[in-house]
C-alpha atoms as a PDB file:
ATOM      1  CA  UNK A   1     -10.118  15.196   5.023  1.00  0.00           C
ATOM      2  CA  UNK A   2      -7.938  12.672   3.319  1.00  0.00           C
ATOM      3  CA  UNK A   3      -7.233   9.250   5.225  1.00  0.00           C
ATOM      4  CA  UNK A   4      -4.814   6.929   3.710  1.00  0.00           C
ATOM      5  CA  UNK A   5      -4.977   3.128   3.848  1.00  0.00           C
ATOM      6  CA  UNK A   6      -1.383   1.168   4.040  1.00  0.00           C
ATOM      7  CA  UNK A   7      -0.206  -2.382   4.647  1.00  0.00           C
ATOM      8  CA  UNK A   8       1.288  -5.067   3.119  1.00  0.00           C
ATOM      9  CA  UNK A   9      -0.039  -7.361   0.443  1.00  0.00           C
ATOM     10  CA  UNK A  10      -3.577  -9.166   1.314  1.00  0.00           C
ATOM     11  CA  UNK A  11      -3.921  -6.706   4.739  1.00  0.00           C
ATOM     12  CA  UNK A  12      -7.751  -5.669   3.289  1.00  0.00           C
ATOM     13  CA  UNK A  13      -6.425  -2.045   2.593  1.00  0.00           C
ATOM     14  CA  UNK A  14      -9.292  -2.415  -1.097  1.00  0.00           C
ATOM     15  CA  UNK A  15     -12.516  -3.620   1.174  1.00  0.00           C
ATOM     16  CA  UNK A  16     -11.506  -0.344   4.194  1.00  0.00           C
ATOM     17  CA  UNK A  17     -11.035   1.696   1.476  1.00  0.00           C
ATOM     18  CA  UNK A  18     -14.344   1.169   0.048  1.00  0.00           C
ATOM     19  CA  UNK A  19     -15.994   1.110   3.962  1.00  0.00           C
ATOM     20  CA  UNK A  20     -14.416   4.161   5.106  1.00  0.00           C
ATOM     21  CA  UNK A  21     -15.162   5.981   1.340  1.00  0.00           C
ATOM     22  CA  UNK A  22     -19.131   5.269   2.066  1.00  0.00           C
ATOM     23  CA  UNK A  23     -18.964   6.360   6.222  1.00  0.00           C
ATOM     24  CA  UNK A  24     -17.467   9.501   5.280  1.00  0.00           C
ATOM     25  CA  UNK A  25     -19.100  10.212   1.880  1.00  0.00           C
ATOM     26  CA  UNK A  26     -15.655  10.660   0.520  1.00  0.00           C
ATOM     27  CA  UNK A  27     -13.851   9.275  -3.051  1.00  0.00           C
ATOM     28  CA  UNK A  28     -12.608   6.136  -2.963  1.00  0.00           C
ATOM     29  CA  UNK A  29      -9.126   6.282  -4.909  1.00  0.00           C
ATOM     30  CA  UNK A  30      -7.706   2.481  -5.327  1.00  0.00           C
ATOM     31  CA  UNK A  31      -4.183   1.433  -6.875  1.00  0.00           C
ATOM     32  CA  UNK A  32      -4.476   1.848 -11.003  1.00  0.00           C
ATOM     33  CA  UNK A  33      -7.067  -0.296 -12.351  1.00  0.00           C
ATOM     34  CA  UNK A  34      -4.011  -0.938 -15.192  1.00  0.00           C
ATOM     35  CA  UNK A  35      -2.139  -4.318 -13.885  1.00  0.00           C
ATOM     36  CA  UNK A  36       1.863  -3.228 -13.555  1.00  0.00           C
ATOM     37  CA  UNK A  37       2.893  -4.903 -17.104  1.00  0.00           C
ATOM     38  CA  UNK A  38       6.205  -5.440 -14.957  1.00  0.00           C
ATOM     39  CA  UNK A  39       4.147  -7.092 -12.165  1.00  0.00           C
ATOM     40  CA  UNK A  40       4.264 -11.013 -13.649  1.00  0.00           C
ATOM     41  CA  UNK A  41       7.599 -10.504 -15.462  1.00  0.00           C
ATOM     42  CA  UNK A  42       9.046  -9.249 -11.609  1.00  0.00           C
ATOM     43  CA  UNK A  43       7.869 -12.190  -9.487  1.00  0.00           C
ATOM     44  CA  UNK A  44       9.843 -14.775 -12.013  1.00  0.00           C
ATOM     45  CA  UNK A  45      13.234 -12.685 -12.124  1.00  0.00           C
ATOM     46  CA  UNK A  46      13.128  -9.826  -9.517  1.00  0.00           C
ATOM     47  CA  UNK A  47      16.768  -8.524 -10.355  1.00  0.00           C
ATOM     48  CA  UNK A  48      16.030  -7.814 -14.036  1.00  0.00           C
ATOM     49  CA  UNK A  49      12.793  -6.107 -13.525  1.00  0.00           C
ATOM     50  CA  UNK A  50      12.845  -4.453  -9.806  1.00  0.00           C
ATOM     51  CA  UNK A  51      13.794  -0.813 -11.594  1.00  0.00           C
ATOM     52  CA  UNK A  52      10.984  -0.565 -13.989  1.00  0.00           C
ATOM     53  CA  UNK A  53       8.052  -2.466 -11.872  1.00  0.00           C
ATOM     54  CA  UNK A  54       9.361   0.177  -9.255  1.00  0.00           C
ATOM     55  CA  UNK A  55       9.101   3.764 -11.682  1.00  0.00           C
ATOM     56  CA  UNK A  56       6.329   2.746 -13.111  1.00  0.00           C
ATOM     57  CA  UNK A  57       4.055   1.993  -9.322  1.00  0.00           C
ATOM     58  CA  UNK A  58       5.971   5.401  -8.235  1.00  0.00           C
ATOM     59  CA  UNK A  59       4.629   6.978 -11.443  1.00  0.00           C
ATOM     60  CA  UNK A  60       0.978   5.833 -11.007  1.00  0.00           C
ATOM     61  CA  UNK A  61       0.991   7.108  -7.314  1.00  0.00           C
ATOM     62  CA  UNK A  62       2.872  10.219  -7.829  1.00  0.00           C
ATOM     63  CA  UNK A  63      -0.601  10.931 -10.500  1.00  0.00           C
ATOM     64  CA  UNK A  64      -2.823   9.950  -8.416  1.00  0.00           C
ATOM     65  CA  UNK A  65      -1.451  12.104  -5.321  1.00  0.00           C
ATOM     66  CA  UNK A  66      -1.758  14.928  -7.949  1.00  0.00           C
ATOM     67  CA  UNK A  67      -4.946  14.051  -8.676  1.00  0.00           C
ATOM     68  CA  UNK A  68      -6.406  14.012  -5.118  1.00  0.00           C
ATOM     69  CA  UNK A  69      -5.156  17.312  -4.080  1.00  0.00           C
ATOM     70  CA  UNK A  70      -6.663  19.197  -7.543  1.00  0.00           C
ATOM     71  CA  UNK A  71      -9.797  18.252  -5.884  1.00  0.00           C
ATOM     72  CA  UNK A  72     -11.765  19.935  -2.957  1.00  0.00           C
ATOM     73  CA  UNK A  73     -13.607  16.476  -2.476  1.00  0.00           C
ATOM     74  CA  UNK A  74     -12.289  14.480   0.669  1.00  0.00           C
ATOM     75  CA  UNK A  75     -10.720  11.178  -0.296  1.00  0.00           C
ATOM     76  CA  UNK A  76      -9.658   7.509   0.857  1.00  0.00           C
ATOM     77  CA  UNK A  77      -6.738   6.015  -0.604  1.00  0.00           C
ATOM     78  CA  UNK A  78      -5.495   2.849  -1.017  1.00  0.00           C
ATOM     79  CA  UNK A  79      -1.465   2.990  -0.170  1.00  0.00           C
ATOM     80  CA  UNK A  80       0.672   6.103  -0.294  1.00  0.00           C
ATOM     81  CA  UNK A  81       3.400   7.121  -2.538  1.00  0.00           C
ATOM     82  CA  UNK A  82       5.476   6.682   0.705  1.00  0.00           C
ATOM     83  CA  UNK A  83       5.085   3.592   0.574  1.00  0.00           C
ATOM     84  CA  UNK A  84       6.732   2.805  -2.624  1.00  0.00           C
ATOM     85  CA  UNK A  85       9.904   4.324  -1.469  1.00  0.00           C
ATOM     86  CA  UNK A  86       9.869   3.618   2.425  1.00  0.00           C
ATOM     87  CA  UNK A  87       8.830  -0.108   2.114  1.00  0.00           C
ATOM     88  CA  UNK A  88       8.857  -2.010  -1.381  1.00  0.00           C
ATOM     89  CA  UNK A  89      11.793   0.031  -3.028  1.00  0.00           C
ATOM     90  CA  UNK A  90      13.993  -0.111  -0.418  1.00  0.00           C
ATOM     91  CA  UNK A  91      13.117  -3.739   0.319  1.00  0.00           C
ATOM     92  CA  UNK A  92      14.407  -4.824  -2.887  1.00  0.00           C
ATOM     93  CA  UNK A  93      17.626  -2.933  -2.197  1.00  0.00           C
ATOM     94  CA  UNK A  94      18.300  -4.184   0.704  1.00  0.00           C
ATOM     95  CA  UNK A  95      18.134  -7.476  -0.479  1.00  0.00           C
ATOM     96  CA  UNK A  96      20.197  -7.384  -3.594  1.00  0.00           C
ATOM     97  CA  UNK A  97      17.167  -6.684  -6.699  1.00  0.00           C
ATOM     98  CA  UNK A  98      18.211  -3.176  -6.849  1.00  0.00           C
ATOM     99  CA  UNK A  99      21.731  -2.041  -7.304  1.00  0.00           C
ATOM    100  CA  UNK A 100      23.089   0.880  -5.942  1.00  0.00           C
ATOM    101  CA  UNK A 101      23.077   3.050  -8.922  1.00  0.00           C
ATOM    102  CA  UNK A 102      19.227   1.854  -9.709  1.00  0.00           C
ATOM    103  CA  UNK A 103      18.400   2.868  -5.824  1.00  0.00           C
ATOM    104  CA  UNK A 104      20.094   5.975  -6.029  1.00  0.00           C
ATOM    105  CA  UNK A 105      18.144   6.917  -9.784  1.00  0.00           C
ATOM    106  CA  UNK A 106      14.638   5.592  -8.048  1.00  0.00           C
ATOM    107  CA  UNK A 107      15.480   7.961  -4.663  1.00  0.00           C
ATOM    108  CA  UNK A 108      16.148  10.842  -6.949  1.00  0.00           C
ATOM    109  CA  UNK A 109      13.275  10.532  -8.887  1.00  0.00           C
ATOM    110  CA  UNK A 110      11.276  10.060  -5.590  1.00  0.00           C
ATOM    111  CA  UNK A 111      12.686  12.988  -4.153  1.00  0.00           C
ATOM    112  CA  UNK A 112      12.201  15.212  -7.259  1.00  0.00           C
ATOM    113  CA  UNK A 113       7.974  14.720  -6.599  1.00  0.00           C
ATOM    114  CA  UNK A 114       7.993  14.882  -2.916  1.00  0.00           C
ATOM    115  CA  UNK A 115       7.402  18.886  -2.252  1.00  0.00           C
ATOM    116  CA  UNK A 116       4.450  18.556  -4.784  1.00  0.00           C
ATOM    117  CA  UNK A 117       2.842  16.098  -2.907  1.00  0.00           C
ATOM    118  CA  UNK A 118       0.429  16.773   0.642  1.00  0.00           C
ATOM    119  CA  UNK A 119       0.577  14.115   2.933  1.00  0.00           C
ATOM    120  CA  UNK A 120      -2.918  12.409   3.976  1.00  0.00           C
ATOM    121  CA  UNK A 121      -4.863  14.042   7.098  1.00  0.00           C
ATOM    122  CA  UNK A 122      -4.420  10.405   8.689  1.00  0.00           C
ATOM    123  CA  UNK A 123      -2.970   7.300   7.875  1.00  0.00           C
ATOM    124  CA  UNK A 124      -4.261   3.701   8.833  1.00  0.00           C
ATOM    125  CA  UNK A 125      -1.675   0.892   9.198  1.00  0.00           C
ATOM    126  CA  UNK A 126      -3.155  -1.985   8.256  1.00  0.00           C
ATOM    127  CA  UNK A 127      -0.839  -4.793  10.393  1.00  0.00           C
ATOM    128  CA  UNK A 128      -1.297  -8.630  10.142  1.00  0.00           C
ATOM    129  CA  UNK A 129       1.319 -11.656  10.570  1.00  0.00           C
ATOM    130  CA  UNK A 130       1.999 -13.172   6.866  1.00  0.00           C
ATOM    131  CA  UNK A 131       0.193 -16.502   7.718  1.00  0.00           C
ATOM    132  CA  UNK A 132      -2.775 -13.927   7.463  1.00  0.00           C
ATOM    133  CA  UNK A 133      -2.012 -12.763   4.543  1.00  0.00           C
ATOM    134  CA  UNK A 134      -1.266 -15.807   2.521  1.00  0.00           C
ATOM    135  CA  UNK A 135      -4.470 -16.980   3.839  1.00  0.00           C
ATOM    136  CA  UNK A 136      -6.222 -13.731   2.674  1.00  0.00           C
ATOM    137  CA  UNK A 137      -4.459 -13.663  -0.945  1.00  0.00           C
ATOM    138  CA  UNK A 138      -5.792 -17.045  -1.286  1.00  0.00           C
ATOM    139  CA  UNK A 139      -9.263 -16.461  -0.971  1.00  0.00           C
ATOM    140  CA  UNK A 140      -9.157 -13.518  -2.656  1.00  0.00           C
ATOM    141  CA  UNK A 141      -7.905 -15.832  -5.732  1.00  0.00           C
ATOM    142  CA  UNK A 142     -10.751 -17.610  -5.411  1.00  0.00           C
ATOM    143  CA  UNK A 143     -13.171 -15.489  -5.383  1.00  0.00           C
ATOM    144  CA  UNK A 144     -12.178 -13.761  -8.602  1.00  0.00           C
ATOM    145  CA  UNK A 145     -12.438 -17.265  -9.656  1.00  0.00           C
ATOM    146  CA  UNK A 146      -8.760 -17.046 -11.674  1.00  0.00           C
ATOM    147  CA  UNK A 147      -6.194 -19.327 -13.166  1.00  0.00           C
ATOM    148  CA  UNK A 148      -3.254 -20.467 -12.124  1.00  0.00           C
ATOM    149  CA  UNK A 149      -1.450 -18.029 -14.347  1.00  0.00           C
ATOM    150  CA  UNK A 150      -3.315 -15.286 -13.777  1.00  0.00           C
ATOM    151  CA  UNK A 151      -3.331 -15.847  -9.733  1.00  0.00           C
ATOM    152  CA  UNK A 152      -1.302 -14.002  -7.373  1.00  0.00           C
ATOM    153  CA  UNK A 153       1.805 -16.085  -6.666  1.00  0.00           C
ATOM    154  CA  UNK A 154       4.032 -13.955  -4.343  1.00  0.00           C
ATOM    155  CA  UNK A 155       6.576 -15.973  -2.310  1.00  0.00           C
ATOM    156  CA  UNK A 156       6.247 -16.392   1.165  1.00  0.00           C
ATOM    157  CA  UNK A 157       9.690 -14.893   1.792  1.00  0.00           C
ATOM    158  CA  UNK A 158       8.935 -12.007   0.111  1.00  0.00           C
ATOM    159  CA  UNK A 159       5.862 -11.158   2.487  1.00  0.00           C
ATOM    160  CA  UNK A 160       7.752 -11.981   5.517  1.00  0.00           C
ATOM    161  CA  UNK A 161      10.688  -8.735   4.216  1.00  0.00           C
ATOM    162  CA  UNK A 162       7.820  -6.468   2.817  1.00  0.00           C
ATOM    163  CA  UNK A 163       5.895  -7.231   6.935  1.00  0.00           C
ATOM    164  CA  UNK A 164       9.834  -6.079   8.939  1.00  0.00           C
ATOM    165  CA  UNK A 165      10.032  -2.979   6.532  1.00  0.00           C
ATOM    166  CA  UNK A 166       6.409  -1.678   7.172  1.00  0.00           C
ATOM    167  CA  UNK A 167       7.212  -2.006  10.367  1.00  0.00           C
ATOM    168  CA  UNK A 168       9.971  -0.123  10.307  1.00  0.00           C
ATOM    169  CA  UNK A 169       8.734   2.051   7.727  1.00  0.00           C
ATOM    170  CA  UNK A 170       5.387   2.963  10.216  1.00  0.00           C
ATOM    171  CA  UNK A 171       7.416   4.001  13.240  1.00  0.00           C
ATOM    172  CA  UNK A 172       9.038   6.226  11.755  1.00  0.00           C
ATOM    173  CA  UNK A 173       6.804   7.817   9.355  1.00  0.00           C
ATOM    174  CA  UNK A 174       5.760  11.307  10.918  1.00  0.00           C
ATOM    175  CA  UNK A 175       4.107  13.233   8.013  1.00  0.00           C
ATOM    176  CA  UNK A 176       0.614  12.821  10.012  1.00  0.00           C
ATOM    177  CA  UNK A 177      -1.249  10.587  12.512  1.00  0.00           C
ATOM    178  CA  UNK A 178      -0.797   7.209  12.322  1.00  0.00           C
ATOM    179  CA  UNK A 179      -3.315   4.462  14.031  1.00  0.00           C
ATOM    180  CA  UNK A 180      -2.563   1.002  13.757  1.00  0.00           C
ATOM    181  CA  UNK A 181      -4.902  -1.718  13.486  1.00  0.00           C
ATOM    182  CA  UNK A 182      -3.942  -5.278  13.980  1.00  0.00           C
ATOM    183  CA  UNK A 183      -6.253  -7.539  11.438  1.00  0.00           C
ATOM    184  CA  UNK A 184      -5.996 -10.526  13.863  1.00  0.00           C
ATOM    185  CA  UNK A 185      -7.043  -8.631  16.487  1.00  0.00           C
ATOM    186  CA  UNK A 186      -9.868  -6.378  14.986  1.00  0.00           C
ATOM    187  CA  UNK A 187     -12.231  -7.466  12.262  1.00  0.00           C
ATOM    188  CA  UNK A 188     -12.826  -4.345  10.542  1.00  0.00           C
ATOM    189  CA  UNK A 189     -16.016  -6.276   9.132  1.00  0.00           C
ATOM    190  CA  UNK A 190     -17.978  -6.183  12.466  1.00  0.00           C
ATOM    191  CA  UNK A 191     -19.453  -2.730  13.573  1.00  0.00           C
ATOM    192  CA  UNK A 192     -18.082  -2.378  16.749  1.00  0.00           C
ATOM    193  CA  UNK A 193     -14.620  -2.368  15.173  1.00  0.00           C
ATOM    194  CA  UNK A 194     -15.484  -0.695  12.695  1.00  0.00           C
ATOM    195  CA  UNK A 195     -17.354   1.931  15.133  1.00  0.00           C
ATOM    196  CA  UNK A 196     -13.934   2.176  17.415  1.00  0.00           C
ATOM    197  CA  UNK A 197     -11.901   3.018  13.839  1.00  0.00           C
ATOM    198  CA  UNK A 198     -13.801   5.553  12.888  1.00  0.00           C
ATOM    199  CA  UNK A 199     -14.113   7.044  16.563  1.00  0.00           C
ATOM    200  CA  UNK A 200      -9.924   7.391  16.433  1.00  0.00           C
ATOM    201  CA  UNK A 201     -10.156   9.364  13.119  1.00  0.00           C
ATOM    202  CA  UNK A 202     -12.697  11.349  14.256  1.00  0.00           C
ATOM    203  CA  UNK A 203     -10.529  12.406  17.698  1.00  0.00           C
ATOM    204  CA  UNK A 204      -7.608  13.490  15.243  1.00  0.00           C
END
């Protein structure tokens, strides 16, 4: 069985991941260990560097996918390669970063890799209003104890459009089961959440 993990920025998809990788005695597979050398570059002029940041997450993802499925082991993963298209590529198109003919390149690229790719068994939404988040993505800077430079800095904005399109994205995603779990509602930390979570994916 292989369960996917999505949601936006700070939603906690690494530390389920890692939970749901030791329940099931499955392989954890996280985003590449490799920061995006686009990733720093993007947040200061997202017009001039949406394209490349965008190929080179796709690329990552498309190997990974590729990876899981040479493999008889059973797998979590943190975010989807439908992701990439469905929620942060065309988020940045719809608001201006990527032009039409640098949408249209990115979709055919995207569509090139989809029949080589399996879909997970289940898929976890990971939901949570962006005053979460920021709050989340704050900690989580200082815990890893980081500079300012080296911190993420992702505008407020820009987690409020990424929140609407996973929402969109999520309803109408159909590839496999979908649950949804609310972070303000369930603290996937505490056992009897946790418990209920795994209860769902075991039903499917």
């Amino acid at each position: 069985m292989n369960i996917a993990v999505a949601g936006n920025i700070g939603a906690g998809k690494s530390t389920l991941v890692s939970k749901l990788a030791k329940y099931y005695h499955s392989v954890p597979v996280y985003e590449a260990v490799d920061p995006n050398p686009y990733l720093e570059d993007f947040y200061q002029d997202m017009h001039q560097w949406a394209l490349p940041l965008q190929i080179r997450f796709l690329t990552l993802r498309f190997q990974q996918a590729l990876m899981v499925q040479s493999t008889a082991a059973s797998h979590v993963i943190d975010r989807t390669i439908y992701e990439d298209a469905g929620v942060f590529a065309k988020n940045l198109y719809q608001n201006g970063f990527l032009n039409e003919r640098d949408y249209q390149t990115y979709l055919l690229l995207y569509r090139a890799m989809l029949p080589m790719i399996q879909p997970p068994d289940v898929l976890i939404y990971l939901q949570g209003a962006v005053s979460t988040l920021t709050k989340r993505i704050d900690r989580r800077n200082l815990e890893k104890e980081v500079s300012q430079s080296n911190a993420e800095v992702i505008p407020i904005g820009y987690l409020n459009e990424l929140n609407m399109q996973y929402d969109k994205w999520v309803r109408q995603f159909d590839l496999c089961p979908v649950l949804t779990v609310t972070i303000e509602n369930e603290d996937l930390n505490k056992d009897e959440h946790f418990s209920s979570l795994t209860e769902m994916i075991d039903s499917i």
